[in-house]
N, C-alpha and C. Protein backbone atom coordinates (compact mmCIF):
# COMPACT_ATOMS: atom_id res chain seq x y z
N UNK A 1 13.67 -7.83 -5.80
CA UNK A 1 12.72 -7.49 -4.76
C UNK A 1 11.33 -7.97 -5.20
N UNK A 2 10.46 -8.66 -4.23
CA UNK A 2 9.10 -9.18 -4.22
C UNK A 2 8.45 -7.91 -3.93
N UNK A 3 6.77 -7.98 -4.85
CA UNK A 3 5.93 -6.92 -4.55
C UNK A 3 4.43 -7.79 -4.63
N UNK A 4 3.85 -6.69 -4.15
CA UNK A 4 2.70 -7.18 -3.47
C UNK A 4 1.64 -6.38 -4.27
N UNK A 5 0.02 -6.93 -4.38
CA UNK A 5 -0.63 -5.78 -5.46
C UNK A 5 -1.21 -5.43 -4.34
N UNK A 6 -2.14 -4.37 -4.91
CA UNK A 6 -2.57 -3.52 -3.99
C UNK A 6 -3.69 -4.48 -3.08
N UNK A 7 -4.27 -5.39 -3.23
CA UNK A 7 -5.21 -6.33 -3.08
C UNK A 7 -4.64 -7.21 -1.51
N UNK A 8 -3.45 -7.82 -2.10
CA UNK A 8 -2.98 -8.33 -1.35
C UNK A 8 -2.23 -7.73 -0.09
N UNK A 9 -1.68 -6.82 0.05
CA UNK A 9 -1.44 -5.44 0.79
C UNK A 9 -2.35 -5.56 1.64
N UNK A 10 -3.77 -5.10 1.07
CA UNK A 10 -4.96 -5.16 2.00
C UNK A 10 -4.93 -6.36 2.83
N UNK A 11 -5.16 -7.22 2.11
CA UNK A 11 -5.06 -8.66 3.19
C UNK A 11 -4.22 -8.40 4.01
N UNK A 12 -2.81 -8.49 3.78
CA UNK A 12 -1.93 -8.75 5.09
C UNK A 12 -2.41 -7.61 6.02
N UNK A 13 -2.31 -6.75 5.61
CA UNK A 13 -2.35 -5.35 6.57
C UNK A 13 -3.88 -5.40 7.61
N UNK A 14 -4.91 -6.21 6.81
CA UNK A 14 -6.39 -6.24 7.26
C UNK A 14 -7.04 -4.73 7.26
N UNK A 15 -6.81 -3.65 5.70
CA UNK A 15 -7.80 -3.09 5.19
C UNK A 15 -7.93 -2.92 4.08
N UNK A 16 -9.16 -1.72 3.09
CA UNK A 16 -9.31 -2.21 2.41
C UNK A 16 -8.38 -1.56 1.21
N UNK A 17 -8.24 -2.54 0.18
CA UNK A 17 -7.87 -1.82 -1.09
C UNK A 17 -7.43 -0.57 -1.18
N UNK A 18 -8.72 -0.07 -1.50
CA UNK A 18 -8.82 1.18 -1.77
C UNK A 18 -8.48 2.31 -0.73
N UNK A 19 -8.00 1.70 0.76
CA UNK A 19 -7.11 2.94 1.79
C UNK A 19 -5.70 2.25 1.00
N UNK A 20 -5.46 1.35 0.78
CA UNK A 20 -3.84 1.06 0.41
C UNK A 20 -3.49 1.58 -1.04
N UNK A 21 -4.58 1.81 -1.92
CA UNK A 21 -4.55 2.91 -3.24
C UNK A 21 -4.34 4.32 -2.83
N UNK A 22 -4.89 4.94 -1.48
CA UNK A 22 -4.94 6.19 -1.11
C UNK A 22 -3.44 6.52 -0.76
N UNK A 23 -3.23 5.16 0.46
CA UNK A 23 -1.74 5.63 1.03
C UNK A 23 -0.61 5.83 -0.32
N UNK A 24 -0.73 4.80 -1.19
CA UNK A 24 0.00 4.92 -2.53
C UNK A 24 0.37 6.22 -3.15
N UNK A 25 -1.19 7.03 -3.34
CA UNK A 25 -1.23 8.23 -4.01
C UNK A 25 -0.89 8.96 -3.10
N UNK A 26 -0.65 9.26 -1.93
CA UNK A 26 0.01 10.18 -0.66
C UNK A 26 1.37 9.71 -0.72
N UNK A 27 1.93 8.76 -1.57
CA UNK A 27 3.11 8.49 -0.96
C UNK A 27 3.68 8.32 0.14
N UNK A 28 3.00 7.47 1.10
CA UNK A 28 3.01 7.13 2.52
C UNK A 28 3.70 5.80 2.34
N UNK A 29 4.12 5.22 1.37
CA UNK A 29 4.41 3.55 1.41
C UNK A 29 5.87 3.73 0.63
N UNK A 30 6.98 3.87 1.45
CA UNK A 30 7.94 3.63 0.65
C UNK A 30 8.26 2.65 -0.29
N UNK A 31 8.89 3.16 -1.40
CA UNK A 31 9.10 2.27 -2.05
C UNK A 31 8.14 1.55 -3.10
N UNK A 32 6.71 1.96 -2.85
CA UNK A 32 6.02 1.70 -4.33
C UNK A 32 5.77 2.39 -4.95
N UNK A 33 5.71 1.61 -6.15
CA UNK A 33 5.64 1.91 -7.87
C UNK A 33 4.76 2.32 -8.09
N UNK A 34 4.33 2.15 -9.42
CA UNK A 34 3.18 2.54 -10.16
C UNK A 34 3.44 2.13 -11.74
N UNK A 35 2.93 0.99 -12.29
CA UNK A 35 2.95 0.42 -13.10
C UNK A 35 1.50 0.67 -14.24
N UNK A 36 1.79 1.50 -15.31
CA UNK A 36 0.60 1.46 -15.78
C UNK A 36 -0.89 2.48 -14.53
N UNK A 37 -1.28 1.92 -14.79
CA UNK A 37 -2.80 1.47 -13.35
C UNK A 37 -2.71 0.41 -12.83
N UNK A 38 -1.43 0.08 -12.48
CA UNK A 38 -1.21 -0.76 -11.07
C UNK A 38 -0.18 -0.78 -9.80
N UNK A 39 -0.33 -0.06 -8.59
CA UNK A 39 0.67 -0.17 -8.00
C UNK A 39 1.40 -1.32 -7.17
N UNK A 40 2.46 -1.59 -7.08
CA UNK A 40 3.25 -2.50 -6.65
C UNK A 40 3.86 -2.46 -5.41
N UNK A 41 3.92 -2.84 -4.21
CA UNK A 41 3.90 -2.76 -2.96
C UNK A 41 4.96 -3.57 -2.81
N UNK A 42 6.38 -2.76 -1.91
CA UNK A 42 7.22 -3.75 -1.92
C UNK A 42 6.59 -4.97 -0.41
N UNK A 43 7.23 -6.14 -0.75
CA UNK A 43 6.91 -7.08 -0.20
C UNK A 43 7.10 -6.87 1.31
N UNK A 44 8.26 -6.15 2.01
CA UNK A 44 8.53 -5.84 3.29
C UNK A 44 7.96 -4.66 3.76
N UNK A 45 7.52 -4.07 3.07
CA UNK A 45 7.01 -2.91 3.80
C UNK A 45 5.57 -2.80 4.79
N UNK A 46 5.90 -1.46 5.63
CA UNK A 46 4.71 -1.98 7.04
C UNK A 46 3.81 -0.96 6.64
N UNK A 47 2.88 -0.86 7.02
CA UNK A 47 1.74 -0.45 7.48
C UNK A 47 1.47 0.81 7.38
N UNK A 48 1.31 1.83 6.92
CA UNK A 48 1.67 3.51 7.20
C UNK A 48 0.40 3.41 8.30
N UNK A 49 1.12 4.36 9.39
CA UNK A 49 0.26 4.70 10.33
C UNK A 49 -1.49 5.59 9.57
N UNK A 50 -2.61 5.26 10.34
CA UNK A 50 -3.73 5.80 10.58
C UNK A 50 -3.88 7.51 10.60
N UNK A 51 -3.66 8.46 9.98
CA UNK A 51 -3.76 9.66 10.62
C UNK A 51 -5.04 10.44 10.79
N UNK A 52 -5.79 9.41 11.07
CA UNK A 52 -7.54 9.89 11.11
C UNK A 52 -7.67 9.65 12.49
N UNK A 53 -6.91 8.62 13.38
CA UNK A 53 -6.71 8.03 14.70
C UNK A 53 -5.82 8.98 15.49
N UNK A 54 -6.58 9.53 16.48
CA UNK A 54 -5.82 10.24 17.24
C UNK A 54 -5.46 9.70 18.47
């Protein structure tokens, strides 16, 4: 399986970093890791919904 850093995540998804570090630590993103201080984003995975957007 391909993974994605948290950086790149942002790109595809179009935000930043540091909401795709948040969703990580909520465990909203199936399927990623946590390597050290780095998490790993599997390559297929979508988007966790907004829950600030009502």
């Amino acid at each position: 399986m391909d993974y994605l850093t948290v950086k790149e995540a942002g790109e595809k998804w179009g935000i930043s970093s540091r909401m795709v570090t948040i969703y990580c630590n909520e465990d909203r993103i199936p399927g990623a890791i946590k390597k050290g201080n780095l998490w790993l984003i599997p390559e297929n995975a979508e988007k966790p919904k907004d829950l600030r957007k009502k």
